[in-house]
C-alpha atoms as a PDB file:
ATOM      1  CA  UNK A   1     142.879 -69.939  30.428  1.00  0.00           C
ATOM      2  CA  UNK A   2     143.318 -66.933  28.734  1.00  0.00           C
ATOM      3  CA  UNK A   3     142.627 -63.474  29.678  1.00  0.00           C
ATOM      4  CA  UNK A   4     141.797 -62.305  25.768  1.00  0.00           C
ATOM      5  CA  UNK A   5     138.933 -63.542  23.795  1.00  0.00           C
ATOM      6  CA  UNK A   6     140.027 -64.426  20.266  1.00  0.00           C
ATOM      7  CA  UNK A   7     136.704 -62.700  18.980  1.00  0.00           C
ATOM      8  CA  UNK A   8     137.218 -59.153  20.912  1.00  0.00           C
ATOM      9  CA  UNK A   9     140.672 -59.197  19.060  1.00  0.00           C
ATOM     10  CA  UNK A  10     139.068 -59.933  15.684  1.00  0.00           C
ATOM     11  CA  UNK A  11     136.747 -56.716  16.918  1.00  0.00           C
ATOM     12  CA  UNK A  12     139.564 -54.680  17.711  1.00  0.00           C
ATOM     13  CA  UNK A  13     141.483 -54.924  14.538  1.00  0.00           C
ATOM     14  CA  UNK A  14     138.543 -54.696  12.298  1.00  0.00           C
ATOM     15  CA  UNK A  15     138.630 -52.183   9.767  1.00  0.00           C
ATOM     16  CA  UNK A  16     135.137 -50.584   9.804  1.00  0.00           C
ATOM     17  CA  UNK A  17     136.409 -48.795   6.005  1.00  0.00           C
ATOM     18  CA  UNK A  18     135.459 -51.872   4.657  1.00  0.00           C
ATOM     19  CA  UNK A  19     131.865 -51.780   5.778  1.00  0.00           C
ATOM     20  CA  UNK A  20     129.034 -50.336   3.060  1.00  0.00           C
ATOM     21  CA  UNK A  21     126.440 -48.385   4.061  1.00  0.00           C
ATOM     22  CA  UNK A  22     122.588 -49.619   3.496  1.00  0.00           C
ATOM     23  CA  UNK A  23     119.752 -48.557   4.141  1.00  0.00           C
ATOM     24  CA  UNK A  24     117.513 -50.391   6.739  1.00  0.00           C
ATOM     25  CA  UNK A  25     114.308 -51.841   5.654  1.00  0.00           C
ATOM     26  CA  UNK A  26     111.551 -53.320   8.038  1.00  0.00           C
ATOM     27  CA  UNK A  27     110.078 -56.047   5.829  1.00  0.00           C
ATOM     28  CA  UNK A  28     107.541 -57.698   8.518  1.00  0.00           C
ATOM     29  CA  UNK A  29     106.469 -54.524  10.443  1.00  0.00           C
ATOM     30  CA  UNK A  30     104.237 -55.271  13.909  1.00  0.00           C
ATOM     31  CA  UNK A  31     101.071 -53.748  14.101  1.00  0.00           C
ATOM     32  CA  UNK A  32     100.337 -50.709  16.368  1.00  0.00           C
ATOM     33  CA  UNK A  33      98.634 -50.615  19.538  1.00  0.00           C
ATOM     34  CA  UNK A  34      95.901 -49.014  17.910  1.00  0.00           C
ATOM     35  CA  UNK A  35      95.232 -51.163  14.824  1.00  0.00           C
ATOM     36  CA  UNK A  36      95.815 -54.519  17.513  1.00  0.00           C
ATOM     37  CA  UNK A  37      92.898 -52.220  19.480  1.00  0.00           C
ATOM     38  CA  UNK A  38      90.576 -51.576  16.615  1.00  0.00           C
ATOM     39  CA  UNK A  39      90.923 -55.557  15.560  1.00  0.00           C
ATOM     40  CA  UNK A  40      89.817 -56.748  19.154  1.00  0.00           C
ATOM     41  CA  UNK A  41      86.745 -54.376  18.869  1.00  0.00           C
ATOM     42  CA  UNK A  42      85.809 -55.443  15.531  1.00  0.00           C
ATOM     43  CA  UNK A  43      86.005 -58.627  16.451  1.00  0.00           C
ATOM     44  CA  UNK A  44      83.591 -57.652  19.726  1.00  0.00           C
ATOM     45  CA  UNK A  45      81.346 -56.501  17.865  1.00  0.00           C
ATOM     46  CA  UNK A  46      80.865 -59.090  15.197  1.00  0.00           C
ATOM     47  CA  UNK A  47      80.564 -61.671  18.301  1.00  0.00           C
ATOM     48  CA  UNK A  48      77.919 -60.036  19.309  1.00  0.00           C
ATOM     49  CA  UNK A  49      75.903 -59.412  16.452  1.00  0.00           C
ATOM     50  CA  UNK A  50      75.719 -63.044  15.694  1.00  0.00           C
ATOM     51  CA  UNK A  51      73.578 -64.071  18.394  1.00  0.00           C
ATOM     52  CA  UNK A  52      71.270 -61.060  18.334  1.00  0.00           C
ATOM     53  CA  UNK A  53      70.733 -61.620  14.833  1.00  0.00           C
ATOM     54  CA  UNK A  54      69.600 -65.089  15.390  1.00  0.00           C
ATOM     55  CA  UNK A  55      67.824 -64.377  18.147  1.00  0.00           C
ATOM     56  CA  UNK A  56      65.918 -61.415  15.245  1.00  0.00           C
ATOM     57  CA  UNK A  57      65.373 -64.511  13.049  1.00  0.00           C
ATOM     58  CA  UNK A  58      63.581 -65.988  15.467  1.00  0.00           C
ATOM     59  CA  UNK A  59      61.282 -63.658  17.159  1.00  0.00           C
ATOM     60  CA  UNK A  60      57.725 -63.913  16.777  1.00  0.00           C
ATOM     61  CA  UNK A  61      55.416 -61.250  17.616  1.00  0.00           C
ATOM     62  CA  UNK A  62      52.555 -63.296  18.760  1.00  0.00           C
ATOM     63  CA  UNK A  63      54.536 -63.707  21.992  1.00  0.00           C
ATOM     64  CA  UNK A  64      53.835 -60.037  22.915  1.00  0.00           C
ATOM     65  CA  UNK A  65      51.641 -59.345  25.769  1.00  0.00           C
ATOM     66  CA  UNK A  66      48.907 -56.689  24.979  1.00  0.00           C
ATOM     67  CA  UNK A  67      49.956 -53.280  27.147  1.00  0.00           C
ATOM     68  CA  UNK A  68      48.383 -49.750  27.440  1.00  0.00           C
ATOM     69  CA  UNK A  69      50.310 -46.714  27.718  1.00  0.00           C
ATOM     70  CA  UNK A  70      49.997 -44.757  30.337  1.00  0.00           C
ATOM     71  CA  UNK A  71      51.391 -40.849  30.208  1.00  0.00           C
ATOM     72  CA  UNK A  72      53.372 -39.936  33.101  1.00  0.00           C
ATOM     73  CA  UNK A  73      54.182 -36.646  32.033  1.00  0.00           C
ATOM     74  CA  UNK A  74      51.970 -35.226  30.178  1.00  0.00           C
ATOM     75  CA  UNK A  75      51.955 -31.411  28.201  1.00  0.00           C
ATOM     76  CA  UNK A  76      50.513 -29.110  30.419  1.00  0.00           C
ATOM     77  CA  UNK A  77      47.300 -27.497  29.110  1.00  0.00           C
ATOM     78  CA  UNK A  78      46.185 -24.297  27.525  1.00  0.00           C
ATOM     79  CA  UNK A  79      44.522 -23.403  31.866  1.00  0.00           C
ATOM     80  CA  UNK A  80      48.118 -24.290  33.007  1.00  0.00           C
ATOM     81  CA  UNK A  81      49.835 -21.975  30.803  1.00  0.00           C
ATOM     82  CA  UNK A  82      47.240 -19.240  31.248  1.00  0.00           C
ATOM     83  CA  UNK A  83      47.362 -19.256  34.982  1.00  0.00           C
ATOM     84  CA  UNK A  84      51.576 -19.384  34.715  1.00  0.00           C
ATOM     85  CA  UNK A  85      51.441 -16.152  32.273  1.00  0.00           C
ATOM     86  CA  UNK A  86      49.067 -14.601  35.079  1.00  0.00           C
ATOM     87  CA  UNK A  87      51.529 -15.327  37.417  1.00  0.00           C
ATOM     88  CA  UNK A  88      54.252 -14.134  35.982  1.00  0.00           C
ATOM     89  CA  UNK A  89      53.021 -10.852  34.975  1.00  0.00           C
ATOM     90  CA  UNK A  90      51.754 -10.253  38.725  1.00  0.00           C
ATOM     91  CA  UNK A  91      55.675 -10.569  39.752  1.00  0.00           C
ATOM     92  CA  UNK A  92      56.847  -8.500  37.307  1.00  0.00           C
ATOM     93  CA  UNK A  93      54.651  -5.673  38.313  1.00  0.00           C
ATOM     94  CA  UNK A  94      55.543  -6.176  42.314  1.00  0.00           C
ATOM     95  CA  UNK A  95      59.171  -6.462  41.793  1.00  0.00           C
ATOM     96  CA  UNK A  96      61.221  -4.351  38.869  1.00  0.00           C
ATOM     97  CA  UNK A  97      62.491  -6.455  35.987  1.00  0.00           C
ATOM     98  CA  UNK A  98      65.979  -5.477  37.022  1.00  0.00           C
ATOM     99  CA  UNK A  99      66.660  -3.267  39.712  1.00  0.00           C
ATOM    100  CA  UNK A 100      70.359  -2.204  38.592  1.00  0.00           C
ATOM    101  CA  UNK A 101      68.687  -0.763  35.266  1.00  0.00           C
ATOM    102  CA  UNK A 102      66.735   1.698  37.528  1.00  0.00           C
ATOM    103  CA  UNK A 103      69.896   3.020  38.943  1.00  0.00           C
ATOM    104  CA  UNK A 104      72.042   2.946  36.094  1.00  0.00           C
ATOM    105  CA  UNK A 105      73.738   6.276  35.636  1.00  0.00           C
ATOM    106  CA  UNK A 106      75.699   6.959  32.060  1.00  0.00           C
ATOM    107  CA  UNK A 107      78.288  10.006  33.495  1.00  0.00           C
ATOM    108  CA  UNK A 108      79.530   6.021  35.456  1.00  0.00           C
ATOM    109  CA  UNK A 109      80.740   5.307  31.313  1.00  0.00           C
ATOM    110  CA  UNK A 110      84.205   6.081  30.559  1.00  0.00           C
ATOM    111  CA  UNK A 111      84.855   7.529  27.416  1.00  0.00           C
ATOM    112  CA  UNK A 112      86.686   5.459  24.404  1.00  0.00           C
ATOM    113  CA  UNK A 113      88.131   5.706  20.809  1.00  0.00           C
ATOM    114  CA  UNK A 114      87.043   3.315  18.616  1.00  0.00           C
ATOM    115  CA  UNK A 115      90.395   1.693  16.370  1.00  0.00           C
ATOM    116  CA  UNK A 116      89.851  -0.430  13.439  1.00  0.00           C
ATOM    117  CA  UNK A 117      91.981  -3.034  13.137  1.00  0.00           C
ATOM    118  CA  UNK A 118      91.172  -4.343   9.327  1.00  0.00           C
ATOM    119  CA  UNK A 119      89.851  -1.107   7.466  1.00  0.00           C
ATOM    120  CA  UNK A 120      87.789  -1.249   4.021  1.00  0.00           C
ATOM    121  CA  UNK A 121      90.029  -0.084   1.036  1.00  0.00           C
ATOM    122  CA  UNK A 122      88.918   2.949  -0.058  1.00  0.00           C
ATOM    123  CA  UNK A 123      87.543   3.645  -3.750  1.00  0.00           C
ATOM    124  CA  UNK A 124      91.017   5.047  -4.600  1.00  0.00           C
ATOM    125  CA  UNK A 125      92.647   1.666  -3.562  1.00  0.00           C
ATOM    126  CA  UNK A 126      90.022  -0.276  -5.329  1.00  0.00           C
ATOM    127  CA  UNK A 127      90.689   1.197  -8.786  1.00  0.00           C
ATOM    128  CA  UNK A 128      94.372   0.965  -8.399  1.00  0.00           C
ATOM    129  CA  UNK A 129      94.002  -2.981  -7.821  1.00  0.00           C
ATOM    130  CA  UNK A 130      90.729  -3.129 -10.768  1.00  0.00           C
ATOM    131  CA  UNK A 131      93.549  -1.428 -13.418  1.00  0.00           C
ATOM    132  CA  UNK A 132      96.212  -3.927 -12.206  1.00  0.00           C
ATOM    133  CA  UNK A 133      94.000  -6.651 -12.639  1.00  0.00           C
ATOM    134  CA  UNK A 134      92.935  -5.494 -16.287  1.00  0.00           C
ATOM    135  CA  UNK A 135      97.096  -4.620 -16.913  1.00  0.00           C
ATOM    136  CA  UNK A 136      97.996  -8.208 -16.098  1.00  0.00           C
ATOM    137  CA  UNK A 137      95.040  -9.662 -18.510  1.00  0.00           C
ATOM    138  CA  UNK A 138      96.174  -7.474 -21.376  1.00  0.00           C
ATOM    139  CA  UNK A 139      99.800  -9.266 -20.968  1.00  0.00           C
ATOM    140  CA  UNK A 140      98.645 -12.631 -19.855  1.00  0.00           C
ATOM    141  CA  UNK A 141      95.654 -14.815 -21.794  1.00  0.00           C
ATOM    142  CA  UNK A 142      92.736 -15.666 -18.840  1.00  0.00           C
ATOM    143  CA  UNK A 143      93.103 -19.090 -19.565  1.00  0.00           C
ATOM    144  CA  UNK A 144      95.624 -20.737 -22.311  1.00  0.00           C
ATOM    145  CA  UNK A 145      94.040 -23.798 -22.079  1.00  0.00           C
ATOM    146  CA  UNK A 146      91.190 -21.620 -23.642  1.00  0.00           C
ATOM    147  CA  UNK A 147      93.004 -21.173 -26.922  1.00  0.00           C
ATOM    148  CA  UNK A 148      94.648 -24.472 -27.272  1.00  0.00           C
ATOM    149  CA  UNK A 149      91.167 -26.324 -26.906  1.00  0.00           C
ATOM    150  CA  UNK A 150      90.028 -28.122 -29.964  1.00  0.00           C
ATOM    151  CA  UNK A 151      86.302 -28.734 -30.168  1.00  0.00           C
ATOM    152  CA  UNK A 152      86.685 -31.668 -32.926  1.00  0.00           C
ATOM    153  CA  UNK A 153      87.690 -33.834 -30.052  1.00  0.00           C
ATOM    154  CA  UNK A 154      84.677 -33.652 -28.305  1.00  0.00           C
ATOM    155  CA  UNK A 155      82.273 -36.778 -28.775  1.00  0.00           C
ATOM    156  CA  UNK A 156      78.608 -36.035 -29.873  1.00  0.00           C
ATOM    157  CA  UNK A 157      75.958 -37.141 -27.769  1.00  0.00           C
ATOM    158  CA  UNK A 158      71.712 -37.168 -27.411  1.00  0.00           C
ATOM    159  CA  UNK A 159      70.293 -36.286 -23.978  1.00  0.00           C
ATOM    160  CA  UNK A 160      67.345 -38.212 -22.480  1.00  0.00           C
ATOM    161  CA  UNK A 161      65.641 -36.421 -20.091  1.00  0.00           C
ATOM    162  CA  UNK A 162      64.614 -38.676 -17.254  1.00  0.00           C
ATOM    163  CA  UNK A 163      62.821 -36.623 -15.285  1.00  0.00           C
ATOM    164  CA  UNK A 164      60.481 -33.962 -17.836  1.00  0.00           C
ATOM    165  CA  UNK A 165      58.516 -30.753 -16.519  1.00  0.00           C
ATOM    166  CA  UNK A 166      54.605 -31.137 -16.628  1.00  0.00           C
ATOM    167  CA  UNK A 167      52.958 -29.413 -19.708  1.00  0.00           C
ATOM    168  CA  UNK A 168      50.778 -26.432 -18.946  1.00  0.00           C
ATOM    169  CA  UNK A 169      47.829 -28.922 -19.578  1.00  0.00           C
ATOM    170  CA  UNK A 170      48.764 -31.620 -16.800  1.00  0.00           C
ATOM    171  CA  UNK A 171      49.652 -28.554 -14.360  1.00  0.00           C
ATOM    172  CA  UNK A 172      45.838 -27.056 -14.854  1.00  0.00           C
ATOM    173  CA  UNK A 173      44.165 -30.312 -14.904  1.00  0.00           C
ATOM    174  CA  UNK A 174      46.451 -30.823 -11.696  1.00  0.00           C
ATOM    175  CA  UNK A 175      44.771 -27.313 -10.309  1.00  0.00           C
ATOM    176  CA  UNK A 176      40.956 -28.887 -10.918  1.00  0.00           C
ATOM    177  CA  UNK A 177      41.505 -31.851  -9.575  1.00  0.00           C
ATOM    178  CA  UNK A 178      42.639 -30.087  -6.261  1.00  0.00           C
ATOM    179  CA  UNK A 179      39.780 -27.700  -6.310  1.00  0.00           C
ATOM    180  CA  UNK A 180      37.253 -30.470  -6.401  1.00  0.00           C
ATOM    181  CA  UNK A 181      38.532 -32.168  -3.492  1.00  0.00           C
END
């Protein structure tokens, strides 16, 4: 047998000049992870909708037992509130709101400078840009498309209103008909 393959020579002496270049197009792509995910939900949940709905189809309410509710938490009343305000009042006058407030002492507050980061323009700065604004309209139209509109193109049309305002009439008649409830 031979040591040399007579492909791997064929290999060797190719000339890769002669190749083209192309441009490589996936014409079958797989789906991602995530659309093979969202699929298997869908799918989930359309199983199971199926037999609930039937199940929907099918119910009849006479099969309900008769039940009575019973609270088990119910809103406190206006006593219960009364007696919490009392109580709360009576702490606050034994025991101060907030004890460090008592012996707060401002010379403890250093001193600052207050820098502003994004200032308002000034009125000087605010004319400046206003006669800029007004240069660059003198030179330039607002809107071109202003100028080159032709209103002979537009269609002619009748509006229905759908939904009219009450007359004066229907609005007072309206007003007596309240008043004699």
């Amino acid at each position: 047998m031979s040591n040399q393959c007579p492909v791997s020579k064929e290999v060797k002496t190719f000339k890769r000049s002669s190749l083209k270049r192309t441009e490589v197009q996936e014409k079958n792509p797989l789906p991602t992870t995530q659309v093979i995910d969202d699929e298997k939900i869908a799918i989930k949940e359309k199983s199971m909708k199926v037999p609930l709905n039937n199940e929907l189809e099918d119910f009849s309410p006479d099969k309900l037992k008769k039940t009575e509710t019973q609270e088990k938490n119910p809103l406190p009343t206006v006593d219960v509130i009364n007696d919490e305000k009392i109580a709360i009042k009576e702490k606050s006058m034994k025991v101060p709101l907030n004890s460090e407030l008592e012996e707060f002492s401002p010379n403890m507050l250093k001193k600052t400078e207050t820098h502003e980061k994004n200032p308002l323009p000034t009125v000087d700065v605010i004319k400046e840009e206003k006669i800029a604004i007004e240069e660059k309209c003198m030179k330039e139209p607002l809107n071109s498309e202003l100028e080159e509109f032709n209103a002979q193109k537009l269609k002619k049309t009748q509006t229905k209103e759908k939904n009219p305002l009450p007359t004066a009439k229907e609005i007072e008649a309206e007003k007596k008909a309240q008043k004699q409830k």
